[in-house]
N, C-alpha and C. Protein backbone atom coordinates (compact mmCIF):
# COMPACT_ATOMS: atom_id res chain seq x y z
N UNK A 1 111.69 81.84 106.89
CA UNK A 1 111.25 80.58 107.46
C UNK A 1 110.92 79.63 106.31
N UNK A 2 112.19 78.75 105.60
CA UNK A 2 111.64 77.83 105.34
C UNK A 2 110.49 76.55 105.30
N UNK A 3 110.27 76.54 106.53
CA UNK A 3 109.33 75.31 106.65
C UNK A 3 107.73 75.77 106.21
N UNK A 4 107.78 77.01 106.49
CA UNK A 4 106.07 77.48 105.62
C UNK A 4 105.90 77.20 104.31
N UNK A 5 104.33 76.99 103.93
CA UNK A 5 104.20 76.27 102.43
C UNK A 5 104.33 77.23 101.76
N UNK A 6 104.06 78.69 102.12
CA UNK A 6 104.43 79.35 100.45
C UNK A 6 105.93 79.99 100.68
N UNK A 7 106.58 79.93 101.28
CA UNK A 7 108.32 79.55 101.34
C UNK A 7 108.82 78.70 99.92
N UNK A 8 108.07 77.29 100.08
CA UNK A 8 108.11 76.52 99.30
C UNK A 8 107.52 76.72 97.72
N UNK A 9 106.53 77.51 97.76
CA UNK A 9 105.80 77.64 96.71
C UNK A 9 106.89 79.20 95.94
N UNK A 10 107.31 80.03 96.66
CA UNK A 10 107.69 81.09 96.32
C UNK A 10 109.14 80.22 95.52
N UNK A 11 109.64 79.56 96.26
CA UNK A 11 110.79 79.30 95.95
C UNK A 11 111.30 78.19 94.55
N UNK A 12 109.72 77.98 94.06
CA UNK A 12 109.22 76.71 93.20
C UNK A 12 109.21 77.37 92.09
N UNK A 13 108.45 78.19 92.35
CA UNK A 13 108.78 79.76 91.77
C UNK A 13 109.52 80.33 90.83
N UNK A 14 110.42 80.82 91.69
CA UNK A 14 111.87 80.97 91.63
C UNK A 14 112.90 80.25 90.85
N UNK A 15 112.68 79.25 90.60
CA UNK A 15 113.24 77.93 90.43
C UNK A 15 112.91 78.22 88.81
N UNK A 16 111.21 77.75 88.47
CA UNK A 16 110.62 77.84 87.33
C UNK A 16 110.91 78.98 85.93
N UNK A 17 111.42 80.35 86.89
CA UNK A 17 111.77 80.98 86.00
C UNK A 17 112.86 81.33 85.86
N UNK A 18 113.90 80.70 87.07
CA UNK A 18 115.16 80.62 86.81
C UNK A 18 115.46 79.55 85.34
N UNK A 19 114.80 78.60 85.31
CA UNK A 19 114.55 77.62 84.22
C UNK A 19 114.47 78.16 82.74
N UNK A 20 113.72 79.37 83.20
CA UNK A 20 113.09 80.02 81.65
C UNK A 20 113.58 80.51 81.14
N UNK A 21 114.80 81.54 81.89
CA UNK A 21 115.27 82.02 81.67
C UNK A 21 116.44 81.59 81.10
N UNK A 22 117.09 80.31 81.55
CA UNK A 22 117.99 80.01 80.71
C UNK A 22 117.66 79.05 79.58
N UNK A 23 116.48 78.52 79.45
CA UNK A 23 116.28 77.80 78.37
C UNK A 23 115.82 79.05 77.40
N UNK A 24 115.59 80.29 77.52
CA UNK A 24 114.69 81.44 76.60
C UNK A 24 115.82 82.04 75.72
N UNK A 25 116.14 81.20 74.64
CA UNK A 25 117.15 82.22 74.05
C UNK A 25 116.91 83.47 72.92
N UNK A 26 115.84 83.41 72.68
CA UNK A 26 115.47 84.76 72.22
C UNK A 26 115.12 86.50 72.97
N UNK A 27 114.86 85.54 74.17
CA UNK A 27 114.55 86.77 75.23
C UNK A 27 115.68 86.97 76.53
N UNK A 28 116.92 86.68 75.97
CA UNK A 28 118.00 86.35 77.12
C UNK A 28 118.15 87.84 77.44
N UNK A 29 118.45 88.65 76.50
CA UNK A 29 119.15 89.97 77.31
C UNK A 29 118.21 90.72 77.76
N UNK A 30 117.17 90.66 78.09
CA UNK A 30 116.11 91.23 78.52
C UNK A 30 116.06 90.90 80.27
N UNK A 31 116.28 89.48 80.42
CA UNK A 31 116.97 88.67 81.77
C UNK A 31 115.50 89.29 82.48
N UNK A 32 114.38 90.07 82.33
CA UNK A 32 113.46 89.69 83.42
C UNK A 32 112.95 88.32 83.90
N UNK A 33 112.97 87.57 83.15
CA UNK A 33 112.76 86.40 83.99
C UNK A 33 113.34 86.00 85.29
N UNK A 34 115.04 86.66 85.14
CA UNK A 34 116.02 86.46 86.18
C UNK A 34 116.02 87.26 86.95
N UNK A 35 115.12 88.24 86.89
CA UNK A 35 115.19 89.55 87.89
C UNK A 35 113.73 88.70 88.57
N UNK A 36 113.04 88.61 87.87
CA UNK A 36 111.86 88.04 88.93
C UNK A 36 112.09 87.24 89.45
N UNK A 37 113.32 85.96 89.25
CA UNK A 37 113.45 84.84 90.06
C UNK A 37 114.29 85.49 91.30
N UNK A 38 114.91 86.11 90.90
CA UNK A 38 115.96 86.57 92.23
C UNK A 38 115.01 87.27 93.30
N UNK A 39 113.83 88.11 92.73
CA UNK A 39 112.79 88.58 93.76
C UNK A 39 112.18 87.78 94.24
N UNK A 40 111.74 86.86 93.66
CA UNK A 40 110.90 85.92 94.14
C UNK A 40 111.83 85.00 95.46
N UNK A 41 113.14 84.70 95.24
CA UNK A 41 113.66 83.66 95.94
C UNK A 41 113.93 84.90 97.20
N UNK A 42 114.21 86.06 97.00
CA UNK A 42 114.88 87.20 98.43
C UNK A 42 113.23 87.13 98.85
N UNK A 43 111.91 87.11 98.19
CA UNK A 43 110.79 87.67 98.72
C UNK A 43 110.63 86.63 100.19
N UNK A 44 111.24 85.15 99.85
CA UNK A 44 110.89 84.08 100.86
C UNK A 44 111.39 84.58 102.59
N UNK A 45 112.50 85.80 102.72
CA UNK A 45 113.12 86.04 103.46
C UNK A 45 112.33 87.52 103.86
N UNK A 46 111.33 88.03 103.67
CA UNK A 46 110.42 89.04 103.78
C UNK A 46 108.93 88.33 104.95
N UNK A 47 109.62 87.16 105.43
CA UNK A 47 108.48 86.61 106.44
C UNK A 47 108.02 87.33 107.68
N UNK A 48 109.05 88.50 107.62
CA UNK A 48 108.97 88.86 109.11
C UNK A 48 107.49 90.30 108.79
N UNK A 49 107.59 90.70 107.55
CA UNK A 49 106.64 91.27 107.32
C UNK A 49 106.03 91.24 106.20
N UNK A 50 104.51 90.19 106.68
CA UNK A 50 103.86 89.24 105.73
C UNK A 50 102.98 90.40 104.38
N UNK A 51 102.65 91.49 105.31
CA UNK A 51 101.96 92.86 104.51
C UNK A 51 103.22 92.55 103.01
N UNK A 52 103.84 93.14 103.39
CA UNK A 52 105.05 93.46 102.31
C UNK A 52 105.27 91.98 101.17
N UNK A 53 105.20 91.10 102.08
CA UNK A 53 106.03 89.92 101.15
C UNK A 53 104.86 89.65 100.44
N UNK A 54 103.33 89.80 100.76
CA UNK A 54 101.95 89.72 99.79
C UNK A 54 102.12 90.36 98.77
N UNK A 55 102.42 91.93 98.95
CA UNK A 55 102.76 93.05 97.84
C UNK A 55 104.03 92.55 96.77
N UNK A 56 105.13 92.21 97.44
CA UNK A 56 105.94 91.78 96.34
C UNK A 56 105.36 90.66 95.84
N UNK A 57 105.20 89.83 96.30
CA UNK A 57 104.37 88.67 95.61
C UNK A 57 103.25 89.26 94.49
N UNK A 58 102.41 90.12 94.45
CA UNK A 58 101.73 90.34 93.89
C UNK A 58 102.33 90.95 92.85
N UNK A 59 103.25 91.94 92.38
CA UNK A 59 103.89 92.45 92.09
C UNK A 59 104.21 91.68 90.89
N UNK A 60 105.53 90.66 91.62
CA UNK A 60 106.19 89.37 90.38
C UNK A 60 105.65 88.87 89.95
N UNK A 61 103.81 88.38 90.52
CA UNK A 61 102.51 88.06 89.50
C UNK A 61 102.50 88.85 88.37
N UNK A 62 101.89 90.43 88.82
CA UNK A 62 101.65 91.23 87.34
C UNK A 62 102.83 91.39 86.55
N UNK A 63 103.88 91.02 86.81
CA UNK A 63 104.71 91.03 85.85
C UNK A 63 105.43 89.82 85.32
N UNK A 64 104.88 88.61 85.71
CA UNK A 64 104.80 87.43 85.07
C UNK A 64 103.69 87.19 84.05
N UNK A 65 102.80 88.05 84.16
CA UNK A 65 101.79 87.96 83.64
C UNK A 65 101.94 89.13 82.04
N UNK A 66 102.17 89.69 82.78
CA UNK A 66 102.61 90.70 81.20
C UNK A 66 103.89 90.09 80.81
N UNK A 67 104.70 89.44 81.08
CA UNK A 67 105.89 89.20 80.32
C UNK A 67 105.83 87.65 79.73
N UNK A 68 104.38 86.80 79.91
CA UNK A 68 103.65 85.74 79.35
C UNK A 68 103.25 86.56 77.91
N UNK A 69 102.49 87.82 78.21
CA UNK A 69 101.73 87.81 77.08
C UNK A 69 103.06 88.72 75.88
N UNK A 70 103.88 89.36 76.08
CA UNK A 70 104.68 90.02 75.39
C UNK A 70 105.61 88.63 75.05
N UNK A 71 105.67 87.34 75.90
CA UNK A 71 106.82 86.31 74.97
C UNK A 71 105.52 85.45 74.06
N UNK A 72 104.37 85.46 74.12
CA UNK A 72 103.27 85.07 73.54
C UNK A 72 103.03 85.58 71.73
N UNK A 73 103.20 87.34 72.45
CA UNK A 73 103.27 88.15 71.00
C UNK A 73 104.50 88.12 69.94
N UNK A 74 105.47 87.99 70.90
CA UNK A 74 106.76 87.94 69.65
C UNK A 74 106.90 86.92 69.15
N UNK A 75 107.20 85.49 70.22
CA UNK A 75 107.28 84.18 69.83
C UNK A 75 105.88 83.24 69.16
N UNK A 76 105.35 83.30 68.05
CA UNK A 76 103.93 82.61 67.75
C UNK A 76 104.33 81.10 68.08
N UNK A 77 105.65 80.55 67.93
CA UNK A 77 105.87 78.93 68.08
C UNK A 77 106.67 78.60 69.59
N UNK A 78 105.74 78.64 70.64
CA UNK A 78 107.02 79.11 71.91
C UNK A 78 106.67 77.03 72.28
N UNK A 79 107.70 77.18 73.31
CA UNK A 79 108.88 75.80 73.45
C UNK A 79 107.90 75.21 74.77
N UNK A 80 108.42 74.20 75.39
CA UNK A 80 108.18 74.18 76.23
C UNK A 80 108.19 74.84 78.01
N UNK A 81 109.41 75.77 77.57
CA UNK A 81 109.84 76.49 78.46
C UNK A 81 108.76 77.40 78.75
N UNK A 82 108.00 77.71 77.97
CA UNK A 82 106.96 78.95 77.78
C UNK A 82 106.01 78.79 78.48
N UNK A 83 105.82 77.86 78.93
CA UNK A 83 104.89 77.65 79.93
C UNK A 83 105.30 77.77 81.62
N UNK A 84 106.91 77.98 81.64
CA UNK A 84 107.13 77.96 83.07
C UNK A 84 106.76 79.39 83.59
N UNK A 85 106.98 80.50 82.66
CA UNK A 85 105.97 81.88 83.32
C UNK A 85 104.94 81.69 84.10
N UNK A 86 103.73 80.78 83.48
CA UNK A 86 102.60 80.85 83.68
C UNK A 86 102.58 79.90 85.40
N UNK A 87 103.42 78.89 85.01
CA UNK A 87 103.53 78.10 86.13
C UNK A 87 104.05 78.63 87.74
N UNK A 88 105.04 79.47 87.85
CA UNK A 88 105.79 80.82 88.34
C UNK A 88 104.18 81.30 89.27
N UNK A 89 103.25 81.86 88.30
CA UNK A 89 102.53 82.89 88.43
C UNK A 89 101.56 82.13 88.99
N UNK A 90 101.27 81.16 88.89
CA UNK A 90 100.68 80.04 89.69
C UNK A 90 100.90 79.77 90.90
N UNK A 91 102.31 79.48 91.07
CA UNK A 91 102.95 79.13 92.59
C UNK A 91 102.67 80.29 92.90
N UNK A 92 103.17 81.69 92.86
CA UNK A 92 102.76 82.48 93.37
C UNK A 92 101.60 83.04 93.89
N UNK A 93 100.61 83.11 93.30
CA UNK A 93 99.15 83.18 93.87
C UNK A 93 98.95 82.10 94.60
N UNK A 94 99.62 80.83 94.36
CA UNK A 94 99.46 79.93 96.02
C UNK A 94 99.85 80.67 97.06
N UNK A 95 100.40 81.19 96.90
CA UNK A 95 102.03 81.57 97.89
C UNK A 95 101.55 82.61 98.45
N UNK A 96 100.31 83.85 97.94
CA UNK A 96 100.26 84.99 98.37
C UNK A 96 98.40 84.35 98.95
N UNK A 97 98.23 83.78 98.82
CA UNK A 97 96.53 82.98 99.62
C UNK A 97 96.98 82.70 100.83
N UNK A 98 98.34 81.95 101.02
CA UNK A 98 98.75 81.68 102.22
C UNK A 98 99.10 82.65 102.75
N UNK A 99 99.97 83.80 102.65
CA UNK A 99 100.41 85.03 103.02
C UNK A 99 99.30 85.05 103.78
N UNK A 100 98.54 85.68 102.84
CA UNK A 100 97.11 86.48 103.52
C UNK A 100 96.28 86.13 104.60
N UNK A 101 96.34 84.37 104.53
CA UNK A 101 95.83 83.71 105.32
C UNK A 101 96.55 83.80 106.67
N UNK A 102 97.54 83.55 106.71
CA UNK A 102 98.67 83.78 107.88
C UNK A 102 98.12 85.28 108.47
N UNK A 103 98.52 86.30 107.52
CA UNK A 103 98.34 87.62 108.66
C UNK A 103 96.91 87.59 109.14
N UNK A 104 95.87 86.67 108.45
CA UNK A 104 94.21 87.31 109.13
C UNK A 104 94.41 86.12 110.25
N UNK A 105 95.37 84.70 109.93
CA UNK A 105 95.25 83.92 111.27
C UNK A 105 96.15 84.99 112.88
N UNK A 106 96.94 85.86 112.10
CA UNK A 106 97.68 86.61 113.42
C UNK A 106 96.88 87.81 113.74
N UNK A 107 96.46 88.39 112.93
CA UNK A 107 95.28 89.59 113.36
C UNK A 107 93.89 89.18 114.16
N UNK A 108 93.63 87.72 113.42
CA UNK A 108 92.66 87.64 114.40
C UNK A 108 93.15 86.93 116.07
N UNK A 109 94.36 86.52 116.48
CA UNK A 109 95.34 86.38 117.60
C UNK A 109 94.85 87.55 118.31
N UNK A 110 95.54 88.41 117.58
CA UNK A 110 95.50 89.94 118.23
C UNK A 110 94.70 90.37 118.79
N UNK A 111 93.58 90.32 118.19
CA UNK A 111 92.34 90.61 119.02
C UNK A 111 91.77 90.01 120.36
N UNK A 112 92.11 88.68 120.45
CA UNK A 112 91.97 87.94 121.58
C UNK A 112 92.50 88.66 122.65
N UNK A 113 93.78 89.08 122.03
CA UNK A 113 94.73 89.09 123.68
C UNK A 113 94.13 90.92 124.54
């Protein structure tokens, strides 16, 4: 479902480190950047089960997050690109607040009925 905001945010995402990845030419054959964007953009299609798409979301966090600090350690003079990790890992923790928010707005549904 496109029209949800962290759809949008996941996919901003996605985008950001698709970016990084091709501007990163020291860290090209390594291509996690491109493995996390491709998760990140399939995770948007995981709406039908919000449990799961939180977990992957969380997931492409901790490993945006370690692969900030390992292009941090090798590269001491990093580009502007170097900041789209961090940005990535950002949208994402938008993206997984809303998740969460969504399943406690349908769990608490549930209980009503």
């Amino acid at each position: 479902m496109i029209q949800r905001l962290q759809s949008v945010y996941m996919l901003l995402a996605a985008i950001a480190l698709a970016v990084c990845f091709v501007f990163d030419e020291d860290m090209r054959p390594s291509g996690l950047t491109l493995c996390l964007a491709v998760i990140s953009f399939f995770n948007i299609f995981l709406y039908k089960n919000r449990v799961r798409q939180a977990r992957v979301c969380l997931g492409v966090m901790l490993a945006g997050i370690v692969y900030y600090i390992f292009l941090a350690i090798r590269q001491p003079q990093l580009g502007w690109y170097s900041a789209l990790p961090m940005v990535a890992v950002l949208l994402l923790f938008m993206a997984r607040k809303r998740i969460v928010k969504d399943e406690k707005l349908v769990r608490s549904l549930d209980r009503i009925r």
